[in-house]
PDB file of N, CA and C in Angstrom:
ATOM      1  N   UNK A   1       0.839  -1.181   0.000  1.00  0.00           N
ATOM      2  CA  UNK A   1       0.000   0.000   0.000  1.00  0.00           C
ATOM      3  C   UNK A   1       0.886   1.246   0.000  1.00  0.00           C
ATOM      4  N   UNK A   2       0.457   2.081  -0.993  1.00  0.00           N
ATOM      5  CA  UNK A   2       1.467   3.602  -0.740  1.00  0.00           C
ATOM      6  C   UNK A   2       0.374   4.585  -0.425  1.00  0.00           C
ATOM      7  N   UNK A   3       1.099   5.820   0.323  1.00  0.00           N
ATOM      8  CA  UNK A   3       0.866   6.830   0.906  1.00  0.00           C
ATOM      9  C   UNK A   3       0.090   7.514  -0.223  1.00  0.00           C
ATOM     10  N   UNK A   4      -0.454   8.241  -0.147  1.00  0.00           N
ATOM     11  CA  UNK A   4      -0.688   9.492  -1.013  1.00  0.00           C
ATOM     12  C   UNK A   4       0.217  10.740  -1.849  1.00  0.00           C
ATOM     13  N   UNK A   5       1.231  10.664  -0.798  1.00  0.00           N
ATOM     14  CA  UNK A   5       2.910  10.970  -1.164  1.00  0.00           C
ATOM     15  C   UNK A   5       3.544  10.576  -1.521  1.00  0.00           C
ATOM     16  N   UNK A   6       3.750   8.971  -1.833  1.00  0.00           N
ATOM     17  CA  UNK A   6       3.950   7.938  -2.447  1.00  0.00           C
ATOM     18  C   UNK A   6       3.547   8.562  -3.995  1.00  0.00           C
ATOM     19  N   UNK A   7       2.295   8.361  -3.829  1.00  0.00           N
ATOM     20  CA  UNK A   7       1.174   8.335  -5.286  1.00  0.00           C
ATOM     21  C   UNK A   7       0.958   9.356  -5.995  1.00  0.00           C
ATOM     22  N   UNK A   8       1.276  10.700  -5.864  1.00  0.00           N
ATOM     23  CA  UNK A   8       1.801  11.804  -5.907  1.00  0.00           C
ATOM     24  C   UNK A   8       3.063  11.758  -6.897  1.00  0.00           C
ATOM     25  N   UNK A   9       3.731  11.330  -6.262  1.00  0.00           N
ATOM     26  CA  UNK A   9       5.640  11.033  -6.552  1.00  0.00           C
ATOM     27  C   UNK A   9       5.386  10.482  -7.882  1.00  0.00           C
ATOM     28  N   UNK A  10       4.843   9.407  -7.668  1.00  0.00           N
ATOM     29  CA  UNK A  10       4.895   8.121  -8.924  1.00  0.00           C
ATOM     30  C   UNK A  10       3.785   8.469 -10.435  1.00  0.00           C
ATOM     31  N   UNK A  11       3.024   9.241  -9.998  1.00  0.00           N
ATOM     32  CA  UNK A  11       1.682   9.490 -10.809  1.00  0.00           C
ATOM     33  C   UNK A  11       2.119  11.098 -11.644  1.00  0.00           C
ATOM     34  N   UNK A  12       2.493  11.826 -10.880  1.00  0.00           N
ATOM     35  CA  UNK A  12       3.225  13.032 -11.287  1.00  0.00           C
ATOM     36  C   UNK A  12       1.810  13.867 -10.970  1.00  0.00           C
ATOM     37  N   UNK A  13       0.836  13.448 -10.322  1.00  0.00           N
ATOM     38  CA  UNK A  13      -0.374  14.357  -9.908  1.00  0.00           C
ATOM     39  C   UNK A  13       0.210  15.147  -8.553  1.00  0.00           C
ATOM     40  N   UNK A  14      -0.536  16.232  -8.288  1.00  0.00           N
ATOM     41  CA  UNK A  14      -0.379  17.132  -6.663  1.00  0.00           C
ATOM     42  C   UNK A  14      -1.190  16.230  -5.853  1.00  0.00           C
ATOM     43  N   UNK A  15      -1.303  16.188  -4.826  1.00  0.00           N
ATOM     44  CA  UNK A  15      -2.459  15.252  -3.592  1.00  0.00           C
ATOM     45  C   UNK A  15      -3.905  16.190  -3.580  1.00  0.00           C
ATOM     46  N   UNK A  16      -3.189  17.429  -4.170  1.00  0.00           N
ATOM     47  CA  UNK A  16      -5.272  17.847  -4.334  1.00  0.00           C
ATOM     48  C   UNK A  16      -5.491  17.133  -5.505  1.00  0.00           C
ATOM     49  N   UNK A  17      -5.054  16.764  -6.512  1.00  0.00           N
ATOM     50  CA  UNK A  17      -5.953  16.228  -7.637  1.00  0.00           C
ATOM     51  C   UNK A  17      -5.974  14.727  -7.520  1.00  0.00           C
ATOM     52  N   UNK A  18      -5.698  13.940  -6.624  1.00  0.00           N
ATOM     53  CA  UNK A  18      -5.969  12.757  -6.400  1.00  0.00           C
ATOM     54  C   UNK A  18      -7.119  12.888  -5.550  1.00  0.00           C
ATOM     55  N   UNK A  19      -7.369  13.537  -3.960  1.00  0.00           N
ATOM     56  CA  UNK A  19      -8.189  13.978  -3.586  1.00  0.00           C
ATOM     57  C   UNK A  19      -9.328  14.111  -3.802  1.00  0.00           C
ATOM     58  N   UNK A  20      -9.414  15.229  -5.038  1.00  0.00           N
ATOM     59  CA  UNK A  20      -9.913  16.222  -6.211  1.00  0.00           C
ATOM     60  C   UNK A  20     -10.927  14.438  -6.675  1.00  0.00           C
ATOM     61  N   UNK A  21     -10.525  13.525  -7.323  1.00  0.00           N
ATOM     62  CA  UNK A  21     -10.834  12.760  -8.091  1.00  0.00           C
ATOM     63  C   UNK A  21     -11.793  11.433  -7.656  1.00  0.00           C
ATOM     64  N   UNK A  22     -10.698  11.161  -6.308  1.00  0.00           N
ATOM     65  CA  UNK A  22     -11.980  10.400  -5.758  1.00  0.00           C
ATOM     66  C   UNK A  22     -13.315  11.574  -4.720  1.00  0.00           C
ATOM     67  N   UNK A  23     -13.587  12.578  -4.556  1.00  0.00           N
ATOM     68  CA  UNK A  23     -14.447  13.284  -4.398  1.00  0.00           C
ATOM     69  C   UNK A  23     -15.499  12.873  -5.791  1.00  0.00           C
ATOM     70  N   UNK A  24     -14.734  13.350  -6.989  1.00  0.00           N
ATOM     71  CA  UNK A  24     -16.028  12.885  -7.627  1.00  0.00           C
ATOM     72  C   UNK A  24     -15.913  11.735  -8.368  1.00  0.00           C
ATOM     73  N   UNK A  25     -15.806  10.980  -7.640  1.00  0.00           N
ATOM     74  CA  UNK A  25     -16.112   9.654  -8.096  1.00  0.00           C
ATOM     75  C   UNK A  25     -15.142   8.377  -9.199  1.00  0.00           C
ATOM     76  N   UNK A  26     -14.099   9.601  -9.786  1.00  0.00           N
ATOM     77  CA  UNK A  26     -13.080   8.956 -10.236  1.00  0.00           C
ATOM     78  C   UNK A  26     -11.802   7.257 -10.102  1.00  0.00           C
ATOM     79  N   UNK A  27     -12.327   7.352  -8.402  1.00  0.00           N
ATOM     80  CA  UNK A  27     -11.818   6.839  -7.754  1.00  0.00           C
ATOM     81  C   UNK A  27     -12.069   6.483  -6.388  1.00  0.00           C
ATOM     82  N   UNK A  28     -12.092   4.914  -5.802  1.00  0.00           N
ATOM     83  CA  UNK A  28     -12.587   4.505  -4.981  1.00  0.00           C
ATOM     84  C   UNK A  28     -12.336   5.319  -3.764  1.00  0.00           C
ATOM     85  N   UNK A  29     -13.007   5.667  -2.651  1.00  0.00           N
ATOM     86  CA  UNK A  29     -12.169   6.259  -1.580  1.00  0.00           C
ATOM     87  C   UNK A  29     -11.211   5.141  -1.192  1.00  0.00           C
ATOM     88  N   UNK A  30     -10.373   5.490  -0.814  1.00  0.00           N
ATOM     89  CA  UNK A  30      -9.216   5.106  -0.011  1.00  0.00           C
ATOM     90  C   UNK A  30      -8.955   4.674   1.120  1.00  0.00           C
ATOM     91  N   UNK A  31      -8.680   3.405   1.271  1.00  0.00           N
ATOM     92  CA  UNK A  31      -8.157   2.656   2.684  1.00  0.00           C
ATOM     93  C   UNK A  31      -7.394   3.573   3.038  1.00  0.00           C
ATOM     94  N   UNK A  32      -7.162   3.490   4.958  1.00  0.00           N
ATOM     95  CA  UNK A  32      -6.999   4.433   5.614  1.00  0.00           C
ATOM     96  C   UNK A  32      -5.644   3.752   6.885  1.00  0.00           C
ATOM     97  N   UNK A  33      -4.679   3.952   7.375  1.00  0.00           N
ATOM     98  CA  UNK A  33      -4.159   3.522   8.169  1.00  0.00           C
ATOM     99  C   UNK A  33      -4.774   3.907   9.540  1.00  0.00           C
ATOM    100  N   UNK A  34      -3.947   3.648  10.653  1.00  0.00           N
ATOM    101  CA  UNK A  34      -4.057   3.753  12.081  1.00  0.00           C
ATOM    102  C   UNK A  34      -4.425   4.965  12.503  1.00  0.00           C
ATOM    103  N   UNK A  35      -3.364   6.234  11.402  1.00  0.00           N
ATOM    104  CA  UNK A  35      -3.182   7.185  11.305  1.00  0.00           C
ATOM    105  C   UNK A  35      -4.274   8.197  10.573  1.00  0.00           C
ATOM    106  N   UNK A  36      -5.450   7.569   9.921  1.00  0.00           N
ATOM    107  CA  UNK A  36      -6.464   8.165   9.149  1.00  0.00           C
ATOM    108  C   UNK A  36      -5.538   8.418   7.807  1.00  0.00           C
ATOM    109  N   UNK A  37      -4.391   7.978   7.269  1.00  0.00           N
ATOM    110  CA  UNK A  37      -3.758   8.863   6.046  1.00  0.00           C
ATOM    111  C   UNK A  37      -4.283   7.587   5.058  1.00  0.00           C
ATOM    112  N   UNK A  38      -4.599   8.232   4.040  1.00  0.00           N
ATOM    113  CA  UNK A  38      -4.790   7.684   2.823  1.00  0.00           C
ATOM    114  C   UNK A  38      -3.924   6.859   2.186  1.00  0.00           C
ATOM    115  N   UNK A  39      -4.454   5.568   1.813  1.00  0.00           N
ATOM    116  CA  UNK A  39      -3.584   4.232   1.421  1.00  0.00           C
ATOM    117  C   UNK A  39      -3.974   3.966   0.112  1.00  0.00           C
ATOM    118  N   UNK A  40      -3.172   3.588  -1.262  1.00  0.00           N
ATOM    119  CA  UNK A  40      -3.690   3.407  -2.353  1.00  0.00           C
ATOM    120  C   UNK A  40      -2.882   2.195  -2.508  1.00  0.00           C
ATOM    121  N   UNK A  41      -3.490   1.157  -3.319  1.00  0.00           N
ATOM    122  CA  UNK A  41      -2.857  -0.104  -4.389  1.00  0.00           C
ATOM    123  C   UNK A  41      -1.906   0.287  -5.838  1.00  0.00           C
ATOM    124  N   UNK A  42      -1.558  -0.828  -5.642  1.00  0.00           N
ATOM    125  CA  UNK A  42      -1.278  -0.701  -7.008  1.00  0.00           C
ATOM    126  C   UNK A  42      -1.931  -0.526  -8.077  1.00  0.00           C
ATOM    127  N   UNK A  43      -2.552  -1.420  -8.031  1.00  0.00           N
ATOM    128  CA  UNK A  43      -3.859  -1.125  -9.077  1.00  0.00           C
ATOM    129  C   UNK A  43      -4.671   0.260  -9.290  1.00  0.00           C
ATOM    130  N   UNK A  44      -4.341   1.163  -8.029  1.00  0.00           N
ATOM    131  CA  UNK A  44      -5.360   2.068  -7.491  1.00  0.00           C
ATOM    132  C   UNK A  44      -4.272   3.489  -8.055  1.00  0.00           C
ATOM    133  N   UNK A  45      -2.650   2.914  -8.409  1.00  0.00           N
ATOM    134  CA  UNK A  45      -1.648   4.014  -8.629  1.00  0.00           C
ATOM    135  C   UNK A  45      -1.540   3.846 -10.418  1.00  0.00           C
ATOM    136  N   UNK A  46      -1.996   2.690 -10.731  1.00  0.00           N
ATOM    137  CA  UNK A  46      -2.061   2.512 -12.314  1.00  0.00           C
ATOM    138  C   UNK A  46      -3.523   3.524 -12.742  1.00  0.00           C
ATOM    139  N   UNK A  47      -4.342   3.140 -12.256  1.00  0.00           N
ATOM    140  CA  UNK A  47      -5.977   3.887 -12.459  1.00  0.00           C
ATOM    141  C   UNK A  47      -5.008   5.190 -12.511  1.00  0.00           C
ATOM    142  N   UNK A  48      -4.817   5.631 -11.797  1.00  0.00           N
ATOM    143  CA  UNK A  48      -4.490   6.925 -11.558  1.00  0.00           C
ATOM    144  C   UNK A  48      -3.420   7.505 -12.652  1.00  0.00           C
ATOM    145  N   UNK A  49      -2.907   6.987 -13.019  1.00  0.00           N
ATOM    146  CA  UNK A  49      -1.911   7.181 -13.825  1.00  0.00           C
ATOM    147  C   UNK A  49      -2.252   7.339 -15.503  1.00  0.00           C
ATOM    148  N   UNK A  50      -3.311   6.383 -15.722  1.00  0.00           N
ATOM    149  CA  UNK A  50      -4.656   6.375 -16.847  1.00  0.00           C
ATOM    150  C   UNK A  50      -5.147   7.503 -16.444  1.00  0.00           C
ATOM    151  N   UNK A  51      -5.736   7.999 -15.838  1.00  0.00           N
ATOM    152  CA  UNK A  51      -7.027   9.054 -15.428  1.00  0.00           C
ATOM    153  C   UNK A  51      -5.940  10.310 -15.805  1.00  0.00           C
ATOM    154  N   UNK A  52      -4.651  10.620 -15.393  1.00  0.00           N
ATOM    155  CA  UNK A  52      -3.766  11.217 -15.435  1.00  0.00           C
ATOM    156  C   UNK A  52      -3.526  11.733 -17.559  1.00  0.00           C
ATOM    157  N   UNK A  53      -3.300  10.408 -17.987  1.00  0.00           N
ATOM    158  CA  UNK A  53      -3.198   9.842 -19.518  1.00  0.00           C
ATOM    159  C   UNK A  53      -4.809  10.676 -19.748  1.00  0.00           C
ATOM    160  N   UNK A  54      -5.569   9.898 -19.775  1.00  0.00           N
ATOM    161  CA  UNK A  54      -7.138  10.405 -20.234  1.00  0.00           C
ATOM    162  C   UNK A  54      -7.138  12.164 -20.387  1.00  0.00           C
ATOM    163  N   UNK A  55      -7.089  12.691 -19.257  1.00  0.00           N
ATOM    164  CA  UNK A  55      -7.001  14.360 -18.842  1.00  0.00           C
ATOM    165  C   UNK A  55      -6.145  14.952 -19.806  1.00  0.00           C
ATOM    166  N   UNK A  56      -4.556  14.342 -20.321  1.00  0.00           N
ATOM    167  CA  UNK A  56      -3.750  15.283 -20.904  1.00  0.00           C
ATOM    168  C   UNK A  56      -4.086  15.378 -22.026  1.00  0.00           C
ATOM    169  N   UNK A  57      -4.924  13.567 -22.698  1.00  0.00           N
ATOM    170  CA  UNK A  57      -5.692  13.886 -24.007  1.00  0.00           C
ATOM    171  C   UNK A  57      -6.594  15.052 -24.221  1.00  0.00           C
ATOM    172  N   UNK A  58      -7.324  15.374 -23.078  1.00  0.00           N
ATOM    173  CA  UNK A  58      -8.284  16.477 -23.545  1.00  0.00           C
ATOM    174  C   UNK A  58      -9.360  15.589 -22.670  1.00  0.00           C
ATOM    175  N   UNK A  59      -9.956  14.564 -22.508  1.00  0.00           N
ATOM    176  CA  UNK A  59     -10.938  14.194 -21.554  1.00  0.00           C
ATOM    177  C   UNK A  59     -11.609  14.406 -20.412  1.00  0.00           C
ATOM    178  N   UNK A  60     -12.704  14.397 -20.512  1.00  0.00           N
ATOM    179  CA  UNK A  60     -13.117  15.285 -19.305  1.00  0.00           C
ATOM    180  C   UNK A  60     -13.422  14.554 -18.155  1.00  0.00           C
ATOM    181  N   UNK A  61     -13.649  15.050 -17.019  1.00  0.00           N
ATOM    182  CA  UNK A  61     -13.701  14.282 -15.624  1.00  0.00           C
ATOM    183  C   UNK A  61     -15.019  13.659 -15.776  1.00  0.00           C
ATOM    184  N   UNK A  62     -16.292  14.142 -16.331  1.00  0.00           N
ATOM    185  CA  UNK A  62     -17.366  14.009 -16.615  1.00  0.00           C
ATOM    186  C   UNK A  62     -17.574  12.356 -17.851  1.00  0.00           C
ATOM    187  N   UNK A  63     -16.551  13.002 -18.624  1.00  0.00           N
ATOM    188  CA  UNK A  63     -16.167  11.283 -19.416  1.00  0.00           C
ATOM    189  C   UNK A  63     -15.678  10.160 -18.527  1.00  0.00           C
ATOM    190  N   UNK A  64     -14.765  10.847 -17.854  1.00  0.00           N
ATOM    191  CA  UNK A  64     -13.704   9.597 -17.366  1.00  0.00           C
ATOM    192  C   UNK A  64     -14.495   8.816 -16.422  1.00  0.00           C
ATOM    193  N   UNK A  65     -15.263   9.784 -15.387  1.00  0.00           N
ATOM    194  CA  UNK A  65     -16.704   8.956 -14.592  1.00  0.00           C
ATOM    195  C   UNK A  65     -17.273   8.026 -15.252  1.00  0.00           C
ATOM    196  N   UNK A  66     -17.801   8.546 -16.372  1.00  0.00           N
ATOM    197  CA  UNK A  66     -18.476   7.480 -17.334  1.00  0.00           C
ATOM    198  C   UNK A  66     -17.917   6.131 -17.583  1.00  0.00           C
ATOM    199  N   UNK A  67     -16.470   6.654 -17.704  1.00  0.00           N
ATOM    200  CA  UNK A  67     -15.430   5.353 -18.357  1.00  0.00           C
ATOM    201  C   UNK A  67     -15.347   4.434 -17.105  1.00  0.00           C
ATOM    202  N   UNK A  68     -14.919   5.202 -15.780  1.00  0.00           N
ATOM    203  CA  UNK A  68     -15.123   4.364 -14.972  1.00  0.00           C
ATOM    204  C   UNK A  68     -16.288   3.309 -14.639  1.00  0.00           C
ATOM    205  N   UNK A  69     -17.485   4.273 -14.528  1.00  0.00           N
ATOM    206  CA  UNK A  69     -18.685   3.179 -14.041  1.00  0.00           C
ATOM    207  C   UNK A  69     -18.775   2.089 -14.564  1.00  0.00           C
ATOM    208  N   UNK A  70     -18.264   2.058 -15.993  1.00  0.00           N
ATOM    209  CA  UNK A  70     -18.540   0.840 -17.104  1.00  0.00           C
ATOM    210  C   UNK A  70     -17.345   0.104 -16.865  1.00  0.00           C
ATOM    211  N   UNK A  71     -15.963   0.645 -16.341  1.00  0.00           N
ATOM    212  CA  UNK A  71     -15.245  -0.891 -15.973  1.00  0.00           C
ATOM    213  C   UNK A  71     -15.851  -1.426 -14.580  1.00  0.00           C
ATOM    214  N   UNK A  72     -16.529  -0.784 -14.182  1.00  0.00           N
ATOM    215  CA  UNK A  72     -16.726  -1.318 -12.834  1.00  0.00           C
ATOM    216  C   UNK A  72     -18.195  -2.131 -13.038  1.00  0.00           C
ATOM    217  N   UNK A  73     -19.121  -1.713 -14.156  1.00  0.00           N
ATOM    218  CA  UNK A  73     -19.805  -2.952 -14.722  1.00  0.00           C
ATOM    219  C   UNK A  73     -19.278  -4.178 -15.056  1.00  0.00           C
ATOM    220  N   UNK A  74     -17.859  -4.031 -15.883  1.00  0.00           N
ATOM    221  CA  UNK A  74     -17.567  -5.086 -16.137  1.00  0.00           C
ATOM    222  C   UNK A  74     -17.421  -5.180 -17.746  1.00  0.00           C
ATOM    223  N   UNK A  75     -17.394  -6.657 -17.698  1.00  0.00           N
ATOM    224  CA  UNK A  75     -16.696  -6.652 -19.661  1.00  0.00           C
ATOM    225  C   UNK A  75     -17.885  -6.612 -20.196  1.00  0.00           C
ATOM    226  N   UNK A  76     -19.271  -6.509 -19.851  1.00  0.00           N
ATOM    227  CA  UNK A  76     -20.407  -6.272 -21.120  1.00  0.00           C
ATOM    228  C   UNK A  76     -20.168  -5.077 -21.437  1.00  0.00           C
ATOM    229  N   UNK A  77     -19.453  -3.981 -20.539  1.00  0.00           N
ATOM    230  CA  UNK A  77     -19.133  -2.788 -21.539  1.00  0.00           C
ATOM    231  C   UNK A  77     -18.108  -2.767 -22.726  1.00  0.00           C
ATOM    232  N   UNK A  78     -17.279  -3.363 -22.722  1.00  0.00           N
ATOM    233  CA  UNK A  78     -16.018  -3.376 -23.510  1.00  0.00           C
ATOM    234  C   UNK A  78     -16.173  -2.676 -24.528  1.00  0.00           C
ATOM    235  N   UNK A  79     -17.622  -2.988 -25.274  1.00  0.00           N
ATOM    236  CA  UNK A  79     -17.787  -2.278 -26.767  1.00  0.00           C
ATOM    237  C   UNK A  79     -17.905  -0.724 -26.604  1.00  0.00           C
ATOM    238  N   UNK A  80     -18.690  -0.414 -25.449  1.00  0.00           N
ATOM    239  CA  UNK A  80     -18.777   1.339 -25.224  1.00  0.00           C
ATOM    240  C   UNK A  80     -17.666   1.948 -25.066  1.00  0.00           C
ATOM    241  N   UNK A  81     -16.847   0.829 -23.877  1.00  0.00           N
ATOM    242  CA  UNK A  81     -15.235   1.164 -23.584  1.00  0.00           C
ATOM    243  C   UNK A  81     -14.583   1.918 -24.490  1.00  0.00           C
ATOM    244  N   UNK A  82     -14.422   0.928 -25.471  1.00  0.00           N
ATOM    245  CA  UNK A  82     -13.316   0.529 -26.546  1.00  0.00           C
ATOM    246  C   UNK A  82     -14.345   1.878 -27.600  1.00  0.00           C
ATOM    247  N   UNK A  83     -14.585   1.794 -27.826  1.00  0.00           N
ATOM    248  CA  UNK A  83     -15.383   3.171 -28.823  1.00  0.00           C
ATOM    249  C   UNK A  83     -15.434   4.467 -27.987  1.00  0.00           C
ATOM    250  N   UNK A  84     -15.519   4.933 -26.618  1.00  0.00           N
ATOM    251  CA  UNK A  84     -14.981   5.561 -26.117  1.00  0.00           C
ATOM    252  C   UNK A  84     -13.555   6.400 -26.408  1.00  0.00           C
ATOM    253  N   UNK A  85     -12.580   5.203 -25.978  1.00  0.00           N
ATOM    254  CA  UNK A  85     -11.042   4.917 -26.065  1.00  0.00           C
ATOM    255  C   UNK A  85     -10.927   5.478 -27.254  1.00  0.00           C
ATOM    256  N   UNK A  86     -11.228   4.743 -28.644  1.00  0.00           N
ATOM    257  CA  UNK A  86     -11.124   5.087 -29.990  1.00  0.00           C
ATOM    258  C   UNK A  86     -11.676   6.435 -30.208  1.00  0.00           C
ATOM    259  N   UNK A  87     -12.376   7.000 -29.649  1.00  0.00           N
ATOM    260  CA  UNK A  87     -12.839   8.161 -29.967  1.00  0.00           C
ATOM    261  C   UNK A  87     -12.024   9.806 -29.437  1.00  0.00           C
ATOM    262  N   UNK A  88     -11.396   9.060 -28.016  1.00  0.00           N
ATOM    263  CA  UNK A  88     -10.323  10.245 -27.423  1.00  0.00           C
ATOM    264  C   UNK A  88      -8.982   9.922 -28.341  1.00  0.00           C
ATOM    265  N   UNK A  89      -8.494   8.642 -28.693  1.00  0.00           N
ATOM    266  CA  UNK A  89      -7.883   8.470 -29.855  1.00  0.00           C
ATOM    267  C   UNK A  89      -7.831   9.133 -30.992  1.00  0.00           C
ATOM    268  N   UNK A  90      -8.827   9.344 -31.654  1.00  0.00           N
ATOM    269  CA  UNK A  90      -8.894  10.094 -32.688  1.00  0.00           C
ATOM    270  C   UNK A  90      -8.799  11.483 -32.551  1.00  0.00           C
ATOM    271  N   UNK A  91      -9.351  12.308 -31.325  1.00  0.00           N
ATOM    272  CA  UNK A  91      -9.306  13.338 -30.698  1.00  0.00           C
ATOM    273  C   UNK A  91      -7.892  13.799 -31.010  1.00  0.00           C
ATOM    274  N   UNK A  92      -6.995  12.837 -30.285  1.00  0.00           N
ATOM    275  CA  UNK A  92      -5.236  13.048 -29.491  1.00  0.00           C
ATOM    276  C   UNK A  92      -4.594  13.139 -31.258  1.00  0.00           C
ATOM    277  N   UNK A  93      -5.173  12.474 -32.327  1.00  0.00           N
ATOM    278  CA  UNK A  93      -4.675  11.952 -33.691  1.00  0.00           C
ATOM    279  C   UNK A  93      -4.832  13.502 -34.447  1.00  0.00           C
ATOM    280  N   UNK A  94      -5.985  14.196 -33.842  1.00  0.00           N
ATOM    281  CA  UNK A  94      -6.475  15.574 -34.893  1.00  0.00           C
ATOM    282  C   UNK A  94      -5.667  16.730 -34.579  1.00  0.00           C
ATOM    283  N   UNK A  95      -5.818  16.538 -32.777  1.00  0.00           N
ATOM    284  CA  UNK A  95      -4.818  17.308 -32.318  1.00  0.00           C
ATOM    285  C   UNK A  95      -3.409  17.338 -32.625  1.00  0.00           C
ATOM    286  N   UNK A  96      -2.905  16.423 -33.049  1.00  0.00           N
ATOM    287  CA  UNK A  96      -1.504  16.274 -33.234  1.00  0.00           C
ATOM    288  C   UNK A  96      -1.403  16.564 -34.692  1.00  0.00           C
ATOM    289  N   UNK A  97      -2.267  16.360 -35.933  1.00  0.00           N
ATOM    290  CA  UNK A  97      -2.120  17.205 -37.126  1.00  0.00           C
ATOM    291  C   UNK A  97      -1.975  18.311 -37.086  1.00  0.00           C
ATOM    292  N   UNK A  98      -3.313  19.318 -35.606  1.00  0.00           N
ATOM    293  CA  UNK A  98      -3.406  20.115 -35.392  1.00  0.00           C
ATOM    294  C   UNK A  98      -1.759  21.317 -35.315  1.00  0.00           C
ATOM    295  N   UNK A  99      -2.006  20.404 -34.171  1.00  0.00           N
ATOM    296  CA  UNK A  99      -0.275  20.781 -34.054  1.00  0.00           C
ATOM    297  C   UNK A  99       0.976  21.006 -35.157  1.00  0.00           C
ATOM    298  N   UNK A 100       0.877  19.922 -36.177  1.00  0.00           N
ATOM    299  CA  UNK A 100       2.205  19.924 -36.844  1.00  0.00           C
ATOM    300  C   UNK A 100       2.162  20.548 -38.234  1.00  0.00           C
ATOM    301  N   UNK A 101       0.559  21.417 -38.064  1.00  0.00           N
ATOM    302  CA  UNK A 101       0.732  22.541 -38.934  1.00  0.00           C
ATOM    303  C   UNK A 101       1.063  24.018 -38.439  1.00  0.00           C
ATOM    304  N   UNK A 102       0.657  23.904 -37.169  1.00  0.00           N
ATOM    305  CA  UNK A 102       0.904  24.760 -36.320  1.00  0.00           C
ATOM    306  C   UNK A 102       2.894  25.619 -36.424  1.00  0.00           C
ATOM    307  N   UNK A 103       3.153  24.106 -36.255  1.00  0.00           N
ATOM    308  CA  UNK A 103       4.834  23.868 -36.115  1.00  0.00           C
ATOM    309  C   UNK A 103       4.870  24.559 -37.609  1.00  0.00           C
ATOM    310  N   UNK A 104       4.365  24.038 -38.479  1.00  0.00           N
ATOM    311  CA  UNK A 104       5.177  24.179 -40.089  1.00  0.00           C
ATOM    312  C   UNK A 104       4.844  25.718 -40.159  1.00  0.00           C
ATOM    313  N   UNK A 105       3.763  26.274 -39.893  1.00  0.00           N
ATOM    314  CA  UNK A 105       3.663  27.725 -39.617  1.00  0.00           C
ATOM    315  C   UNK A 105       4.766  28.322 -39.180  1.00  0.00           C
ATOM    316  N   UNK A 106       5.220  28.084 -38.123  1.00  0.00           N
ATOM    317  CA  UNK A 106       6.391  28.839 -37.062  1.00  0.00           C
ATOM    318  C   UNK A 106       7.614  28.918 -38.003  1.00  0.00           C
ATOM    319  N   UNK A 107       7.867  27.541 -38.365  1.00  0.00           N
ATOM    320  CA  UNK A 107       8.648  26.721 -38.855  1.00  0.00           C
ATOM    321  C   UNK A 107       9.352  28.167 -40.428  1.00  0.00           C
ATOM    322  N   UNK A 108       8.153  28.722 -41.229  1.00  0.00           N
ATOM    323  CA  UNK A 108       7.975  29.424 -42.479  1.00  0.00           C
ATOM    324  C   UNK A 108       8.494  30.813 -41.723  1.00  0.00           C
ATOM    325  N   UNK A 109       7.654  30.870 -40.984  1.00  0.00           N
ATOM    326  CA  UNK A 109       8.094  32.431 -40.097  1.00  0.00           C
ATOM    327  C   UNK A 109       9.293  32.454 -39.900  1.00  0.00           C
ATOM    328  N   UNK A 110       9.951  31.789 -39.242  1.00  0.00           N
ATOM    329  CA  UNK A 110      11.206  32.065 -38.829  1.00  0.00           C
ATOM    330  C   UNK A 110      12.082  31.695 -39.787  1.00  0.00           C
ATOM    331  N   UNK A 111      11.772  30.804 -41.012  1.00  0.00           N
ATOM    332  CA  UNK A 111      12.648  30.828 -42.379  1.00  0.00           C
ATOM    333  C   UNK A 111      12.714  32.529 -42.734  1.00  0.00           C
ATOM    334  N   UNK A 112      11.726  32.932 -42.718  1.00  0.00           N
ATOM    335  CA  UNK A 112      11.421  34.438 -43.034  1.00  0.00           C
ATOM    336  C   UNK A 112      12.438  35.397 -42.712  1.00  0.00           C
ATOM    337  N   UNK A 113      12.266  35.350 -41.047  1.00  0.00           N
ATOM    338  CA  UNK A 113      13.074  36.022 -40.576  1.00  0.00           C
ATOM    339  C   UNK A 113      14.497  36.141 -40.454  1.00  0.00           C
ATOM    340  N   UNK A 114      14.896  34.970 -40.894  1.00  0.00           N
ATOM    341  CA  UNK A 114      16.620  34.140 -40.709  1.00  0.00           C
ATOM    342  C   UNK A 114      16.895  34.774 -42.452  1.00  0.00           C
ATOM    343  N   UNK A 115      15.905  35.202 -43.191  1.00  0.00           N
ATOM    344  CA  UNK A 115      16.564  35.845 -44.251  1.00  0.00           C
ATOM    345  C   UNK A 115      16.439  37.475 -44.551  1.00  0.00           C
ATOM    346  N   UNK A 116      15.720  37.736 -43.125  1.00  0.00           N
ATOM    347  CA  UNK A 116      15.798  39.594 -43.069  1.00  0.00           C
ATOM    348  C   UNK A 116      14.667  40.288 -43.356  1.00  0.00           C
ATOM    349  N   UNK A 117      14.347  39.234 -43.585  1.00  0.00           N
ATOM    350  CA  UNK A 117      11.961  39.696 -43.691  1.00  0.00           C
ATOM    351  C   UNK A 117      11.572  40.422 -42.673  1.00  0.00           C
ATOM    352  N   UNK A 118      11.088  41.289 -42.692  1.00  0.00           N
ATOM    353  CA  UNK A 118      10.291  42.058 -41.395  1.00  0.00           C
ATOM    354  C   UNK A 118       8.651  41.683 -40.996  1.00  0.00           C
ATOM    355  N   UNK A 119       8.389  40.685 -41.892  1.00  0.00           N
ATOM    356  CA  UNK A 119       7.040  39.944 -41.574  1.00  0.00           C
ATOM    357  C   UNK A 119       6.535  38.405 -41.772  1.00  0.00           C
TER     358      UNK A 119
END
């Protein structure tokens, strides 16, 4: 079992957004020591680490709830899962075209400028 400081460390989240997550539902509350401090699994530092993954795609806490309830149904979701998944997939795929026209933009500009262009 690790600390919350532990899970923090390893997850690259702050302890308010782990907190933050099982408040709404993201995540099971948390076994508790002698001490009342918050105890997580392994399993419970991988989730977290996904939920972490999900968010930087662009996913919302409001999705990821969703995503959760249905593993916690079980494998008759798989198909919503997995079309879910594929769908922030494609998201992360547009964004990243997004991006590498973005780049080729910059990319022209500063050819520009490296030859004395003032625009």
């Amino acid at each position: 079992m690790f600390t919350i400081g532990h899970v923090a460390k390893e997850t690259g989240l702050n302890i308010g957004a782990i907190r933050f997550y099982e408040r709404k539902g993201l995540l099971e509350p948390a076994a508790r020591n002698e001490q009342n401090n918050r105890l997580y699994s392994e399993h419970e530092l991988n989730w977290l680490v996904f939920i972490k993954c999900l968010r930087e795609t662009g996913m919302s806490v409001e999705d990821i709830k969703q995503y959760y309830e249905m593993v916690k149904t079980g494998t008759s979701t798989l198909p919503e899962r997995i079309m879910l998944i594929q769908e922030q997939k494609q998201k992360l795929l547009d964004d990243i075209e997004e991006k590498k026209q973005q780049l080729v933009h910059l990319e022209h500009k500063l050819d520009r400028y490296y030859r004395g262009e003032n625009y």
